[in-house]
C-alpha atoms as a PDB file:
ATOM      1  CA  UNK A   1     255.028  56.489  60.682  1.00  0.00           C
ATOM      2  CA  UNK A   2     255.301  60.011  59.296  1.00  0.00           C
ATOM      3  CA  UNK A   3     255.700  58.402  55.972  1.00  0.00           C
ATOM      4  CA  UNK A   4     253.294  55.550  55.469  1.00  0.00           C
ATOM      5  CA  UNK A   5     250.883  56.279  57.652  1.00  0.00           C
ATOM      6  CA  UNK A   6     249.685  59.427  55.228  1.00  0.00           C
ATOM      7  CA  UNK A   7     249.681  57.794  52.133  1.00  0.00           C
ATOM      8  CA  UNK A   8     247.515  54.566  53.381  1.00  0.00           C
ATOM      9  CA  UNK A   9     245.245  56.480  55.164  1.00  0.00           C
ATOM     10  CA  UNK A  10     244.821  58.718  51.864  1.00  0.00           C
ATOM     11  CA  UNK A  11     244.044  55.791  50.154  1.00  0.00           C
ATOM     12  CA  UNK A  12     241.438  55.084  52.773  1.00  0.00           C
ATOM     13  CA  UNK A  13     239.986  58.010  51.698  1.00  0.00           C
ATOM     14  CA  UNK A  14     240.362  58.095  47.908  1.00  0.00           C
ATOM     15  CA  UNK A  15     239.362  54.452  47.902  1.00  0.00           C
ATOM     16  CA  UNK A  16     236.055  55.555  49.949  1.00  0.00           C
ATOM     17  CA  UNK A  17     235.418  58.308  48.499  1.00  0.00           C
ATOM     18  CA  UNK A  18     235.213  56.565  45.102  1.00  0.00           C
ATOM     19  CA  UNK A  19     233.047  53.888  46.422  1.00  0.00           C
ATOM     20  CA  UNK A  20     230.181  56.496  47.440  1.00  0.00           C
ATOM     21  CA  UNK A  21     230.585  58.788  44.257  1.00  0.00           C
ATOM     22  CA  UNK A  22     229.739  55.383  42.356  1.00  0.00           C
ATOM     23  CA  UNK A  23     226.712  54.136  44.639  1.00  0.00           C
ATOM     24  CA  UNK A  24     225.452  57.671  44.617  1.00  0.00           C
ATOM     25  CA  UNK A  25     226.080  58.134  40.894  1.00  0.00           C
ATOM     26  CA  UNK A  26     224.208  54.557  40.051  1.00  0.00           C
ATOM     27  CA  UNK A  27     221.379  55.915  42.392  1.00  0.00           C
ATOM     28  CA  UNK A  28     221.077  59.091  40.602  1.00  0.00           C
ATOM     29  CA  UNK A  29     221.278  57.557  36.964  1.00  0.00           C
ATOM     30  CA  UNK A  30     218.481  54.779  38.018  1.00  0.00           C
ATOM     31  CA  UNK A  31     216.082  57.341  39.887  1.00  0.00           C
ATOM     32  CA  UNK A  32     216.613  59.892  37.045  1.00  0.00           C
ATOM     33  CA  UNK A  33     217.203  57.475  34.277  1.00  0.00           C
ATOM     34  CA  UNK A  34     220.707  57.892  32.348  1.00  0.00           C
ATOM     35  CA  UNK A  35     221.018  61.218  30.150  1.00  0.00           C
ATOM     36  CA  UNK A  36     224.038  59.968  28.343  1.00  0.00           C
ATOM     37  CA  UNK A  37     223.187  56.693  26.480  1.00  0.00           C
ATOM     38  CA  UNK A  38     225.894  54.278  27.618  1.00  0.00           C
ATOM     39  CA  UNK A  39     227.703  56.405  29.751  1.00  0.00           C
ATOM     40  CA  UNK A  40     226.821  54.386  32.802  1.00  0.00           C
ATOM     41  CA  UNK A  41     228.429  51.120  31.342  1.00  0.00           C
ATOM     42  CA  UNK A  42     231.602  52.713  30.106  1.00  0.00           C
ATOM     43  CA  UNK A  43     231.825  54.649  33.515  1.00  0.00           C
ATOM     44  CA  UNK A  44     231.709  51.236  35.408  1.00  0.00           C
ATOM     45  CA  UNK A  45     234.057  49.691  32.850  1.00  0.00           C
ATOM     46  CA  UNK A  46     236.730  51.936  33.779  1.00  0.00           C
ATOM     47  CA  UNK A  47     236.285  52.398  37.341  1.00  0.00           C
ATOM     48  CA  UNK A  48     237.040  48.059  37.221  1.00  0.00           C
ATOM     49  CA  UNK A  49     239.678  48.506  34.971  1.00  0.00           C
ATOM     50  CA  UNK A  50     241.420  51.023  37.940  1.00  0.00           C
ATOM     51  CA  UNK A  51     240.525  48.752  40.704  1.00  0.00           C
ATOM     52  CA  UNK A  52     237.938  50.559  42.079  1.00  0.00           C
ATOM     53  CA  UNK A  53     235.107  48.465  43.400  1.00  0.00           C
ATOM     54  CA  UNK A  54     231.676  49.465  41.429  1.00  0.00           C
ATOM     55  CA  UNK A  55     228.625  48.708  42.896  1.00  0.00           C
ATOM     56  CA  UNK A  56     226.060  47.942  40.626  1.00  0.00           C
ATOM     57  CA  UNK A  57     222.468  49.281  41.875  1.00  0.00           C
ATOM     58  CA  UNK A  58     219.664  47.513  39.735  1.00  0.00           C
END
């Protein structure tokens, strides 16, 4: 236990953690409108590329 249980529920929290930086991030960039032309496509991009679910908030 000592030595799985950790790590999975560290990727609990990585994996949630990621998931609200990106809805909160895509909420942000809508409300505010993006700053950085494109950055909000390459961002997403890479976040699929890693496996990291990316909500997309239109």
């Amino acid at each position: 236990m000592k030595t799985w249980g950790p790590s999975i529920f560290g990727a609990a929290v990585v994996t949630a953690a990621l998931l609200v930086f990106s809805i909160v991030t895509n909420v942000v960039v809508e409300v505010v409108g993006d700053p950085y032309d494109g950055s909000e496509e390459k961002s997403n991009h890479e976040g699929a590329q890693e496996g990291v679910g990316v909500i997309y908030v239109d």
